[in-house]
Structures are given as C-alpha cells and as structure tokens.
N, C-alpha and C. Protein backbone atom coordinates (compact mmCIF):
# COMPACT_ATOMS: atom_id res chain seq x y z
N UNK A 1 -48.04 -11.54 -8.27
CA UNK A 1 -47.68 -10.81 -9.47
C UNK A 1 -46.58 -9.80 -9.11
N UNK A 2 -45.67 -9.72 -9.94
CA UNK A 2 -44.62 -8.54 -9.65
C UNK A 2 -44.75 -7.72 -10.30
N UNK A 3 -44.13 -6.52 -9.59
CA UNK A 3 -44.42 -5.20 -10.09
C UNK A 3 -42.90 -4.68 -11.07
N UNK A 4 -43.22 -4.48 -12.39
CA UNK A 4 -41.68 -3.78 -12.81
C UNK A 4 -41.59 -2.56 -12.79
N UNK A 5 -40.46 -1.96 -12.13
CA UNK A 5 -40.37 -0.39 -12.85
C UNK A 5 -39.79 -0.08 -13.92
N UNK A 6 -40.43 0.94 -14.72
CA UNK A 6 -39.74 1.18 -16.22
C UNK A 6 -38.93 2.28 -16.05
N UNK A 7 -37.95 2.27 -16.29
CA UNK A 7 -36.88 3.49 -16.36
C UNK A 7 -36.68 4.73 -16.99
N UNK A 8 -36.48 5.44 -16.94
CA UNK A 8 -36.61 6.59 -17.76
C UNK A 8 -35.52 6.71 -18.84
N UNK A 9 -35.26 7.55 -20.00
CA UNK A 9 -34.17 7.08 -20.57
C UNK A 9 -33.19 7.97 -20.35
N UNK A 10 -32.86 8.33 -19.44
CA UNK A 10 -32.47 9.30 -18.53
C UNK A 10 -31.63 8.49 -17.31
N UNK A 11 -32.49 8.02 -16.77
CA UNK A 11 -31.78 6.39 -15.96
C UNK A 11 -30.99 5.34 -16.60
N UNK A 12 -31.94 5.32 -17.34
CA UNK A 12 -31.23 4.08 -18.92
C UNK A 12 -29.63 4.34 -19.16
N UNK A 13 -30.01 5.61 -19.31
CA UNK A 13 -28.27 6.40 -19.47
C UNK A 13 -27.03 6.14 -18.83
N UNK A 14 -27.87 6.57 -17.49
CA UNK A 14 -27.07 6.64 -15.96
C UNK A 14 -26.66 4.65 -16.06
N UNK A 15 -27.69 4.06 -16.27
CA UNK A 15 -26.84 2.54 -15.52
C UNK A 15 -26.03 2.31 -17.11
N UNK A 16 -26.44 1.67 -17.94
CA UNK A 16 -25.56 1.83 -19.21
C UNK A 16 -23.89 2.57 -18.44
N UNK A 17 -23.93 3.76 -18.45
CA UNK A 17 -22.63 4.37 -18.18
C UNK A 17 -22.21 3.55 -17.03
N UNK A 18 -23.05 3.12 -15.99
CA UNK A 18 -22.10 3.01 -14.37
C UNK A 18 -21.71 1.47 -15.06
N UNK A 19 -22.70 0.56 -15.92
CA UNK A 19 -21.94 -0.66 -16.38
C UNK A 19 -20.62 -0.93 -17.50
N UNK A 20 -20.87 0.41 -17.94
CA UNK A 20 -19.70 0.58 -19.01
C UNK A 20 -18.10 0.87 -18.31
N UNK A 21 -18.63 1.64 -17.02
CA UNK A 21 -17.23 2.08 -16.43
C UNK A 21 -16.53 0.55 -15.28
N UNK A 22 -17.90 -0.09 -15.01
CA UNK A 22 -17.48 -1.43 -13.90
C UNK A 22 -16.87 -2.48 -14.69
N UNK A 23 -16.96 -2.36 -16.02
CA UNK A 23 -16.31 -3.43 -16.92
C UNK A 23 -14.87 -3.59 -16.83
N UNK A 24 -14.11 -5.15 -16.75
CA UNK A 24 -12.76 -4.95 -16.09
C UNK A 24 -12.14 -5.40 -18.07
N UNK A 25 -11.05 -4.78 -18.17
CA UNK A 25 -10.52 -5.42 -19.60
C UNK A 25 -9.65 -6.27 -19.76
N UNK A 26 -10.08 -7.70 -20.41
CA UNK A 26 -8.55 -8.60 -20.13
C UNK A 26 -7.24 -8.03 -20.18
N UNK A 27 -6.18 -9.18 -19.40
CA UNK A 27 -5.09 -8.64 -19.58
C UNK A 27 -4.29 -9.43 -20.92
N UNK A 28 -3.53 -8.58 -21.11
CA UNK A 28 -2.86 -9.62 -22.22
C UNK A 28 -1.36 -10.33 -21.30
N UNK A 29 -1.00 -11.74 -21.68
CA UNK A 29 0.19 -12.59 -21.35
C UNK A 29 -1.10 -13.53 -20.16
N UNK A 30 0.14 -13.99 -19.98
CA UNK A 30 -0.38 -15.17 -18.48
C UNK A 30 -0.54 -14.98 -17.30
N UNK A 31 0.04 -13.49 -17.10
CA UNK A 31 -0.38 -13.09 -15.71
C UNK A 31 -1.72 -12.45 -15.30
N UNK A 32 -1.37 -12.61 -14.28
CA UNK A 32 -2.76 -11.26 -13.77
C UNK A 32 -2.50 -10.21 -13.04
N UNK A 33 -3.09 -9.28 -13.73
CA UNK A 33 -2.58 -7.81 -12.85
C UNK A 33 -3.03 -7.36 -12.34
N UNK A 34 -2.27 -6.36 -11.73
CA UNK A 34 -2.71 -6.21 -10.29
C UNK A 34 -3.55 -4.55 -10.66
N UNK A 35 -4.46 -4.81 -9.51
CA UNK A 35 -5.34 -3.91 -9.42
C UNK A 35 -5.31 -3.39 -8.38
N UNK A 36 -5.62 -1.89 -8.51
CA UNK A 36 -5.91 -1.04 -6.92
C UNK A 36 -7.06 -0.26 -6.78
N UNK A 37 -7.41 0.14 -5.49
CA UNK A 37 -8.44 0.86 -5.46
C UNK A 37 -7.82 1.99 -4.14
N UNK A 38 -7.91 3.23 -4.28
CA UNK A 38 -6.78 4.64 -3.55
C UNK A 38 -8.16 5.41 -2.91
N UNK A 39 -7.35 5.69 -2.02
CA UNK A 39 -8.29 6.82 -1.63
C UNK A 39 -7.11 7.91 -0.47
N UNK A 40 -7.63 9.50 -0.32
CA UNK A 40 -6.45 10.10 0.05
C UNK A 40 -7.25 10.04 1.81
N UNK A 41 -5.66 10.34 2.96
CA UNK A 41 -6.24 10.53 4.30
C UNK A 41 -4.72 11.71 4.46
N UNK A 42 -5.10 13.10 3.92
CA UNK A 42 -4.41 14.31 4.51
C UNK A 42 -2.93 13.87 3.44
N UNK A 43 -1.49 13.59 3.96
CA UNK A 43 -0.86 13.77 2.38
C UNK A 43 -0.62 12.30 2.00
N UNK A 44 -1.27 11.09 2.65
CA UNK A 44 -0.90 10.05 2.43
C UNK A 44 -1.98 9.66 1.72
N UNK A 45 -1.75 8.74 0.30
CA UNK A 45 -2.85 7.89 0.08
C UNK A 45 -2.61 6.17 0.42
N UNK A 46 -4.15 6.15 0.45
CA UNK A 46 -3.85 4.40 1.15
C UNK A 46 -4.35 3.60 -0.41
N UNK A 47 -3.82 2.37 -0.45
CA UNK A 47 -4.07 1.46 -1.41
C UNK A 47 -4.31 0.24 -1.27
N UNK A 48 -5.43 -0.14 -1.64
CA UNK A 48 -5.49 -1.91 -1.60
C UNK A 48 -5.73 -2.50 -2.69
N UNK A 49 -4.55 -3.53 -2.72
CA UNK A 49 -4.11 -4.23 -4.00
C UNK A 49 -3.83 -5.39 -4.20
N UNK A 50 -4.71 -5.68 -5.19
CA UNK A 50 -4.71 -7.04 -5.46
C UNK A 50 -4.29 -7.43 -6.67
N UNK A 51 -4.24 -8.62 -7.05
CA UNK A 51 -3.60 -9.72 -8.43
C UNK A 51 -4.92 -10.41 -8.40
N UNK A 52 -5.62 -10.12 -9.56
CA UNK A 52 -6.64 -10.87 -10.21
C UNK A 52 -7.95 -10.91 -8.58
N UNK A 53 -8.19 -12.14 -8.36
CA UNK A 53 -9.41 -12.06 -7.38
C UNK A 53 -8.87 -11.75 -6.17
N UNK A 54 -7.08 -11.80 -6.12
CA UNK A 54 -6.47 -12.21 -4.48
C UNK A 54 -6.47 -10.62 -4.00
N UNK A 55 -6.57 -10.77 -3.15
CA UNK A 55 -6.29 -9.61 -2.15
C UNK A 55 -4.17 -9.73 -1.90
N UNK A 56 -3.60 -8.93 -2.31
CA UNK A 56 -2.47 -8.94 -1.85
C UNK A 56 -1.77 -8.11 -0.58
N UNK A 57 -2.26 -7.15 -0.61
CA UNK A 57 -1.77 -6.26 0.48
C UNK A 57 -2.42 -4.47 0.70
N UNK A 58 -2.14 -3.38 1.63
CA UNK A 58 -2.68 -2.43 1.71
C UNK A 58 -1.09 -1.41 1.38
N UNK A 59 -1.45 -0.43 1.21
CA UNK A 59 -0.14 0.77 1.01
C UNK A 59 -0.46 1.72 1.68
N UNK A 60 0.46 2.53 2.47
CA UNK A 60 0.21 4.07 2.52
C UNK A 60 1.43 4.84 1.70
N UNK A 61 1.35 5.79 1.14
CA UNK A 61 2.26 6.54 0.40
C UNK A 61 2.23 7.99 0.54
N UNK A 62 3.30 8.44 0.67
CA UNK A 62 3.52 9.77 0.06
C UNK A 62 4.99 10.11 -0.90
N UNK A 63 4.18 11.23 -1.58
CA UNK A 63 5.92 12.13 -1.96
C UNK A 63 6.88 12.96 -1.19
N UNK A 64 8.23 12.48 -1.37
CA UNK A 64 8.78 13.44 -0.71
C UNK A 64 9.49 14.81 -1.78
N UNK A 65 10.71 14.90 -1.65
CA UNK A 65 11.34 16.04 -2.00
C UNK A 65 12.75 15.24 -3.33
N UNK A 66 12.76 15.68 -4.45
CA UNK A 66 13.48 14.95 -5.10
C UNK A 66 12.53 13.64 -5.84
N UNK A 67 11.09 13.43 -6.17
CA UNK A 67 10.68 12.64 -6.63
C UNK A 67 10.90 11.26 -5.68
N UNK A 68 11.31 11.35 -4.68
CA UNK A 68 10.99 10.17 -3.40
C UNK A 68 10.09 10.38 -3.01
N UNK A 69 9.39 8.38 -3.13
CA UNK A 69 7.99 7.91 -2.37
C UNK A 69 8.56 6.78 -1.16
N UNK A 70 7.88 7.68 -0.17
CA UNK A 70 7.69 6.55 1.05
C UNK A 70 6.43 6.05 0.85
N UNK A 71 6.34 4.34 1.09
CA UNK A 71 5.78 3.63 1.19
C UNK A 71 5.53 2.10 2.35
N UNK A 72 4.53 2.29 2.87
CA UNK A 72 4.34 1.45 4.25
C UNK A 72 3.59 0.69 3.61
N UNK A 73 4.12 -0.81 3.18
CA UNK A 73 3.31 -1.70 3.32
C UNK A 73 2.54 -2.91 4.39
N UNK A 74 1.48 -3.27 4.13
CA UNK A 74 1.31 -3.94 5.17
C UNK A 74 0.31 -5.01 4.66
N UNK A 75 1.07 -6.31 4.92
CA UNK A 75 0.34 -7.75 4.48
C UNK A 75 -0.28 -8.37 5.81
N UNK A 76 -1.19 -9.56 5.64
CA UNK A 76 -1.12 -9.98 6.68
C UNK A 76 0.61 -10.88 7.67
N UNK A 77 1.22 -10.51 6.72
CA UNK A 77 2.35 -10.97 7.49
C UNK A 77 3.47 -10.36 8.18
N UNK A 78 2.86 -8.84 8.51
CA UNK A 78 3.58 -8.05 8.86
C UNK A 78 3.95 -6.53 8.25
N UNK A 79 4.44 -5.56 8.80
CA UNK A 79 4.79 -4.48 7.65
C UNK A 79 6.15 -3.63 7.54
N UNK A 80 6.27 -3.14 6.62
CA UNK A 80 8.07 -2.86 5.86
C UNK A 80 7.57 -1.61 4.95
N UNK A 81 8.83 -0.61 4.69
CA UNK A 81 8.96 0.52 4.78
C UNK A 81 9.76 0.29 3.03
N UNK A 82 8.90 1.25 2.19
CA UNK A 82 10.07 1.12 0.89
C UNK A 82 9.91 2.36 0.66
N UNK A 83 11.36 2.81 -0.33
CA UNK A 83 11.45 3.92 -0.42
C UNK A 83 11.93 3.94 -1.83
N UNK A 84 11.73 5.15 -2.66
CA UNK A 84 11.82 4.44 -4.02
C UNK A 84 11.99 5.74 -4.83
N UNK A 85 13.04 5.51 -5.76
CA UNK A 85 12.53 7.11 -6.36
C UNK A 85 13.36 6.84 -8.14
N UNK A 86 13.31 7.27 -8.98
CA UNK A 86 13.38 7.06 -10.37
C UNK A 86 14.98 7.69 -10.48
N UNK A 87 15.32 8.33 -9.71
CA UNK A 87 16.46 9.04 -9.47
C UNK A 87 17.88 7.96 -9.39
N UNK A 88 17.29 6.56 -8.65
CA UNK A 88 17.88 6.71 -7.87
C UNK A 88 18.91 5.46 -8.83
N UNK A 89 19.96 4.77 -8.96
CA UNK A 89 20.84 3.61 -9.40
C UNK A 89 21.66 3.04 -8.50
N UNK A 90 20.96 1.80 -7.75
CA UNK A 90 21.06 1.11 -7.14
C UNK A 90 21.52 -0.17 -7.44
N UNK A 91 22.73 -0.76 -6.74
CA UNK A 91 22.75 -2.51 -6.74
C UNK A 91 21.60 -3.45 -6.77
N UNK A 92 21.06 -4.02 -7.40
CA UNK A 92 20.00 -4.92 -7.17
C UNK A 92 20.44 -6.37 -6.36
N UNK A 93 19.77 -6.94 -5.12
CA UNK A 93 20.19 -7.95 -4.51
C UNK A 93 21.38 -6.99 -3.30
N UNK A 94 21.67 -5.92 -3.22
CA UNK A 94 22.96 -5.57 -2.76
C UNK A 94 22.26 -5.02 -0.74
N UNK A 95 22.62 -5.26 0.14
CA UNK A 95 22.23 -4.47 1.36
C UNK A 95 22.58 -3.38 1.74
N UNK A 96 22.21 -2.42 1.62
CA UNK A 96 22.65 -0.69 2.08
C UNK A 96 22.73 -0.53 3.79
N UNK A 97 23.58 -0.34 4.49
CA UNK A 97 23.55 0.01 5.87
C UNK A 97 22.99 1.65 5.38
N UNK A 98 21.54 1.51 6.90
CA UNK A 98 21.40 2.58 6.98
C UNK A 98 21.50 2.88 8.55
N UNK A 99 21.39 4.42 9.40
CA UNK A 99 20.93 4.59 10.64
C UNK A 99 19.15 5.03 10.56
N UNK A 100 18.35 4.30 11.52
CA UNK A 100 16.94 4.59 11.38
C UNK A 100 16.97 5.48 12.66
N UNK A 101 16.37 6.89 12.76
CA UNK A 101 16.24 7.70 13.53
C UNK A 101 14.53 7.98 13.56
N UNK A 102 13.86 8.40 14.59
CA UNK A 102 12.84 8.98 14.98
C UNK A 102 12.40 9.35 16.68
N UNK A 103 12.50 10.33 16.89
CA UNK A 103 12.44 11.00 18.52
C UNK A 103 13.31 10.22 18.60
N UNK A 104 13.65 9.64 20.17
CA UNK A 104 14.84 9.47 20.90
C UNK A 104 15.17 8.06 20.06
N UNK A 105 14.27 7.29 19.41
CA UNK A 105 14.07 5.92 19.58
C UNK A 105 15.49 5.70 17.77
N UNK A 106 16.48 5.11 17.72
CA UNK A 106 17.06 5.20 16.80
C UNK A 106 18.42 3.82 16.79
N UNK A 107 18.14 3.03 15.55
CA UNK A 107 18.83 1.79 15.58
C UNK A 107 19.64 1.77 14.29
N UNK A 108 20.51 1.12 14.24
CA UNK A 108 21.64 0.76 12.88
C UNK A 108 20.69 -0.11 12.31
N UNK A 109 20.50 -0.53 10.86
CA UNK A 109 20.25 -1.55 10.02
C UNK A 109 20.11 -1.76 8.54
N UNK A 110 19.89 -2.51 7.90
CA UNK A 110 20.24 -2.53 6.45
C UNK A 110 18.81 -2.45 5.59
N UNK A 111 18.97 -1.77 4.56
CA UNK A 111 18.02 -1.82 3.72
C UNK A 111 17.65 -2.60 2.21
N UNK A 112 17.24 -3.44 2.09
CA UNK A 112 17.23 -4.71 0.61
C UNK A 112 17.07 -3.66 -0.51
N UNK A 113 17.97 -3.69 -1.52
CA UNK A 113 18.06 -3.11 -2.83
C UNK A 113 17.61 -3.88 -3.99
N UNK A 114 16.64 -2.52 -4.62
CA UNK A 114 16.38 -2.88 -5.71
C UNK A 114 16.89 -2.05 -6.80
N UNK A 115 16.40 -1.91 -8.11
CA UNK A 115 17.06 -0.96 -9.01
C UNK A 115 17.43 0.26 -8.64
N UNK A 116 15.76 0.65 -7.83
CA UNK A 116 15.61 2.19 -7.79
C UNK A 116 15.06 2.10 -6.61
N UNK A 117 14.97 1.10 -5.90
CA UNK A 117 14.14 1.33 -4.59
C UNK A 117 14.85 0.74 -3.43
N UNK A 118 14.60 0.58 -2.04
CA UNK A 118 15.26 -0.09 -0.76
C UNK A 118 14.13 -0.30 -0.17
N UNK A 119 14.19 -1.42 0.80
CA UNK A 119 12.93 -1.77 1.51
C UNK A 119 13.43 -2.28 2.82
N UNK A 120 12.90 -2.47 3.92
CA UNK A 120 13.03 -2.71 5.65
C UNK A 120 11.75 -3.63 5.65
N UNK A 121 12.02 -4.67 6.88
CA UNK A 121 10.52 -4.95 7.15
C UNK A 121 10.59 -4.62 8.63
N UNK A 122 9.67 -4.00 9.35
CA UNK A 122 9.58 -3.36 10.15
C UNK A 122 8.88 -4.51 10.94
N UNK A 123 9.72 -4.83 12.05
CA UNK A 123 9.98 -6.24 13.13
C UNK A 123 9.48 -5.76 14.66
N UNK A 124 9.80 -4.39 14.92
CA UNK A 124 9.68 -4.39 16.30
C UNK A 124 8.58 -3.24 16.69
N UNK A 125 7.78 -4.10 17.79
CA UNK A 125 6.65 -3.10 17.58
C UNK A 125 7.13 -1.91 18.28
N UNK A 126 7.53 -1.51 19.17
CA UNK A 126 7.57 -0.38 19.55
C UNK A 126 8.23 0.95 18.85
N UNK A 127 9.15 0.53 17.48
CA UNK A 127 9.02 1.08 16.45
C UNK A 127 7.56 1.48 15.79
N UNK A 128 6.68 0.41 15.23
CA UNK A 128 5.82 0.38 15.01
C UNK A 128 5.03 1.04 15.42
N UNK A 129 4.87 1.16 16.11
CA UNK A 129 4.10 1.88 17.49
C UNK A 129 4.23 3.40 17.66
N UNK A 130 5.21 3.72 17.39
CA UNK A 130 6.38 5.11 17.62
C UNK A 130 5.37 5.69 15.78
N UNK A 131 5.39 4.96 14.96
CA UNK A 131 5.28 5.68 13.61
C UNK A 131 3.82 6.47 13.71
N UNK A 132 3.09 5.94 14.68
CA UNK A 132 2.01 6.73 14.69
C UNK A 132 1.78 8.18 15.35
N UNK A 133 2.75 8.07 16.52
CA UNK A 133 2.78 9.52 16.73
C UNK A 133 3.93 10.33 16.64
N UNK A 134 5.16 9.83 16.08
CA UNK A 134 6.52 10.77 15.76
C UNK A 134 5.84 12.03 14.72
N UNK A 135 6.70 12.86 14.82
CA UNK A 135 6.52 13.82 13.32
C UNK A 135 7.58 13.68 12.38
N UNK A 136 8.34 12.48 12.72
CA UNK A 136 9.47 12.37 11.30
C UNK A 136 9.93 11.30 11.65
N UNK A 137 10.14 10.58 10.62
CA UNK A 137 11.02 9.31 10.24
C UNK A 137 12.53 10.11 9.74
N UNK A 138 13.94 9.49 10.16
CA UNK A 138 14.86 9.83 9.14
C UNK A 138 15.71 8.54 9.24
N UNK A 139 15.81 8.56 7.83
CA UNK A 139 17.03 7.17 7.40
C UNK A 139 18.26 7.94 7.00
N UNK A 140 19.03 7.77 7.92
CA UNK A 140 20.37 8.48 7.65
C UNK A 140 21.16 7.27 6.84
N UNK A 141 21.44 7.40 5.55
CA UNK A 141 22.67 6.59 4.67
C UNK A 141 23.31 7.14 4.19
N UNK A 142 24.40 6.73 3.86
CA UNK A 142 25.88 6.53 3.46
C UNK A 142 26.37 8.52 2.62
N UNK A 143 25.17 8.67 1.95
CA UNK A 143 25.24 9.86 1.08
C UNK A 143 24.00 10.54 1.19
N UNK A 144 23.33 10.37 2.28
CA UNK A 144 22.38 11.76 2.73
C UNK A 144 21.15 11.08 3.39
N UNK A 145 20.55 11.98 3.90
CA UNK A 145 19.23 11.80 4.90
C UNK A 145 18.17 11.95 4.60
N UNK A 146 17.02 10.89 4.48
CA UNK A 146 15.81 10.53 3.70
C UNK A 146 15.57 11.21 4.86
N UNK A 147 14.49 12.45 4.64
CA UNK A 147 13.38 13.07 5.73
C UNK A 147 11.84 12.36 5.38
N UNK A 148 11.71 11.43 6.13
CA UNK A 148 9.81 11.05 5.81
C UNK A 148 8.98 11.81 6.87
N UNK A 149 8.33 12.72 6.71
CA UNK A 149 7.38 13.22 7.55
C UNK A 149 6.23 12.70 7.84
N UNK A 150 5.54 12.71 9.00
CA UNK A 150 4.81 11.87 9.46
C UNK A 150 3.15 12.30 9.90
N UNK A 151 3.44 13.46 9.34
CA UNK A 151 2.10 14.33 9.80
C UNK A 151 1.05 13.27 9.45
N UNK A 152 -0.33 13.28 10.26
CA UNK A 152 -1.59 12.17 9.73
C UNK A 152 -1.33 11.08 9.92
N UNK A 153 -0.33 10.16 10.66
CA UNK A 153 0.17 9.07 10.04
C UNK A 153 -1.02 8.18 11.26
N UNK A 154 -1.21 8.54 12.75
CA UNK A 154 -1.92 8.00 13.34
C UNK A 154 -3.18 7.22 12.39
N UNK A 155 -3.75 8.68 11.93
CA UNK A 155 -5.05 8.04 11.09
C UNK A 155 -4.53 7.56 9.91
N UNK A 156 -3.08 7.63 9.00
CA UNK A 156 -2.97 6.37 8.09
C UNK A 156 -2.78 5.37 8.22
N UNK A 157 -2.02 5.33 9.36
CA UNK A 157 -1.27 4.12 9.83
C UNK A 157 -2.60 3.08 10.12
N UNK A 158 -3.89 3.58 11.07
CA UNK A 158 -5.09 3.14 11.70
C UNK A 158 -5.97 2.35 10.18
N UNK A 159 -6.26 3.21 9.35
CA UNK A 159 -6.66 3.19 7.78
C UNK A 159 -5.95 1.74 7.50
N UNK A 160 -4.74 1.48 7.31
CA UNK A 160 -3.70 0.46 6.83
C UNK A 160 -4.09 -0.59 7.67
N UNK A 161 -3.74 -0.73 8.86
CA UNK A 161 -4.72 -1.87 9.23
C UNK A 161 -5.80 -2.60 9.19
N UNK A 162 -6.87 -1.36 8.96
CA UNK A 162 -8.12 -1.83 8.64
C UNK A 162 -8.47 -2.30 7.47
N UNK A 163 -7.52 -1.32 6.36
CA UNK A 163 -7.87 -2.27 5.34
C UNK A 163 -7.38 -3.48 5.16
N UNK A 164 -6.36 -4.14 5.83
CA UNK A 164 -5.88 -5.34 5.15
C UNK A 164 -6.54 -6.39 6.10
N UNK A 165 -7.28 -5.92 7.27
CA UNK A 165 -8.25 -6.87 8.04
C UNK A 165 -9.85 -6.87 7.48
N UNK A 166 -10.48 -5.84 6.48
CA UNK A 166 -11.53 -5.95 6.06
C UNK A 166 -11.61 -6.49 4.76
N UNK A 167 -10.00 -6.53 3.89
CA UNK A 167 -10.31 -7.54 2.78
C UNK A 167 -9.74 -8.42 3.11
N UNK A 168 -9.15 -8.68 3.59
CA UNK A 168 -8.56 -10.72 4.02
C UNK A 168 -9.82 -11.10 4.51
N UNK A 169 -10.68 -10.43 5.26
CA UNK A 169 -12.02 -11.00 5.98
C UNK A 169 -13.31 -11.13 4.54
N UNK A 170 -13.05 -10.14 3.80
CA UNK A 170 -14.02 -9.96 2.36
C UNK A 170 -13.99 -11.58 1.62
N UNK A 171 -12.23 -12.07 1.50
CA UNK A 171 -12.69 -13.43 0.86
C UNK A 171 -12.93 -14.22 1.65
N UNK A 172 -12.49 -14.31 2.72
CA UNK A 172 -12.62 -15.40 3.78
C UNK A 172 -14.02 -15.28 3.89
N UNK A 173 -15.02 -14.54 4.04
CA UNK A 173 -16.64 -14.27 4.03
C UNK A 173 -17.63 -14.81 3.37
N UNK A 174 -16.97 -14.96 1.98
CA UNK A 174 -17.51 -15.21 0.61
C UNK A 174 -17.72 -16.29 -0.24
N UNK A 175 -19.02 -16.69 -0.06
CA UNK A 175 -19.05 -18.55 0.14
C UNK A 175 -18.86 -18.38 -1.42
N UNK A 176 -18.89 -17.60 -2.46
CA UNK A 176 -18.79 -17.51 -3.59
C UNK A 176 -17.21 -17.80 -4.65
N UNK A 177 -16.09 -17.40 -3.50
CA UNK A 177 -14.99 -17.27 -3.83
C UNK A 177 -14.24 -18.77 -2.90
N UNK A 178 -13.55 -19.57 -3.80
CA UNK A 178 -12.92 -20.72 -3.21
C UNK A 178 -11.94 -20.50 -2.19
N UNK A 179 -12.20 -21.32 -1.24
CA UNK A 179 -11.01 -20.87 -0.42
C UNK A 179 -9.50 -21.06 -0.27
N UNK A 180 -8.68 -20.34 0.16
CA UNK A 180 -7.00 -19.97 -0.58
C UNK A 180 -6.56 -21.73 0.06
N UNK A 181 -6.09 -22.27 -0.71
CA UNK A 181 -5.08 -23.88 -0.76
C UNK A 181 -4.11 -23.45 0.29
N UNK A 182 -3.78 -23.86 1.64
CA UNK A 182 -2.85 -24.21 2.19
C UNK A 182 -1.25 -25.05 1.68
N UNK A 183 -0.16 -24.82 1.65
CA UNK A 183 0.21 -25.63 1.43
C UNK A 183 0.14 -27.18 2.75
C-alpha cells in the first residue's frame, strides 16, 4: 500500500508557482531560439546557450568603457574573442588588422567584422593559456585601444570550460535525448 502526502495549501502555492515559472513559451516563425542560463563569477558573467534542445556553446562576458562587451566564447571546437558594442559602424564581411598585446606576449592579426561587432578565434594555446593569468588584454586598432581587463579570469576562464564539458556530456548522457546525426 502507498502512502500519499497531502499538501498544504501553502505548498500547493509554492509548486503551482515553481510550475508556472518552468513553463517554456512557444516561439513564433520556424526557428528555435536560443536560450540561456547566466550566472555571475566577480565582473564576468558566464553563459550557456542553447537553440531549442542543442547545447550550442558557453560565454564569458563583461562591460567595458564606452558600452563595449568582451566576450570569450567557447564551443567544443575551440575558443574566439568578440567584441561588440552598439556604438560601433562597421564593414560587414570586411577584416580589421589589429595588434593583440598582453604582458610581453604580443602578435599582429585580423579581426572578422560584423555590423557592430569583430571576432578572433583564438588558435594558440599559449595565448590561451596567458588569458588566465595576465591582468589585461589590449587590441590595439587602427583608431584606438580596446583595454579588456582580466581581473577573475583564471576562475572564468576555468568556469567556461567546465561548462561546455558538463553540457556536451548532459546530452551525450541522456538515453532520453536522440543522439546528434553525424554527417
């Protein structure tokens, strides 16, 4: 025989509300949108984001000065640096030479344009490597010097990994969810 517990309507309340807030709302058109879930680590927040059931990728972000966001993404296929700001009127498709500076370690290279944003994919680890304990990133271009500060970044940078290895592992886990088609 099983035992039920009866709830109080007090509880009743409480789940009612926590099911009212877990409810997702269609989207309207044919796509699917993307969803995130944030949480802050000191001035960076991290993000993991997905399109409908997929897991797409993790973020770290901050603001800078002038309504500029640095942003570190990181897929399983590697990770790249965007920088983005509402300010900004940009060539779309166009390559920006920039100089990438941090401590001694500092290389020439180009940045992919978008309206309002530029992006790098960040290739070499010992760059990579360097972002966790520098205290500044600077992208010197053509008409002034992006300062990204780096304070916390060890533990964001650490955060960013983990998340995009604990949800790629979440569907891969999940005898419930089909597994992703190879081509």
């Amino acid at each position: 025989m099983r035992k039920t517990a009866l709830m109080s309507p007090l509880q009743c309340m409480g789940y009612v509300t926590v099911v009212a807030t877990s409810m997702v709302l269609p989207t309207t058109g044919g796509h699917a949108a993307e969803e995130s879930k944030s949480e802050s680590i000191g001035p960076w927040e991290i993000e993991a984001i997905f399109k409908g059931d997929k897991f797409e990728r993790c973020s770290i972000n901050r603001s800078l000065h002038d309504e500029i966001v640095a942003r570190f993404i990181r897929t399983s296929d590697g990770l790249s640096l965007e920088l983005e700001s509402p300010n900004w009127k940009l060539e779309r498709g166009k390559a920006y030479p920039v100089k990438v500076a941090m401590g001694p370690l500092s290389f020439d290279t180009e940045v992919a344009a978008e309206s309002n944003a530029v992006s790098m994919d960040i290739e070499d680890q010992e760059f990579e490597t360097g972002l966790r304990s520098a205290s500044v990133l600077n992208l010197v271009a053509a008409g002034a010097t992006i300062r990204v500060p780096l304070d916390k970044s060890t533990v964001a940078f650490d955060r960013l990994s983990q998340c995009v290895e604990k949800n790629n592992r979440a569907v891969e886990t999940n005898p419930f969810v089909a597994p992703a088609r190879q081509p």
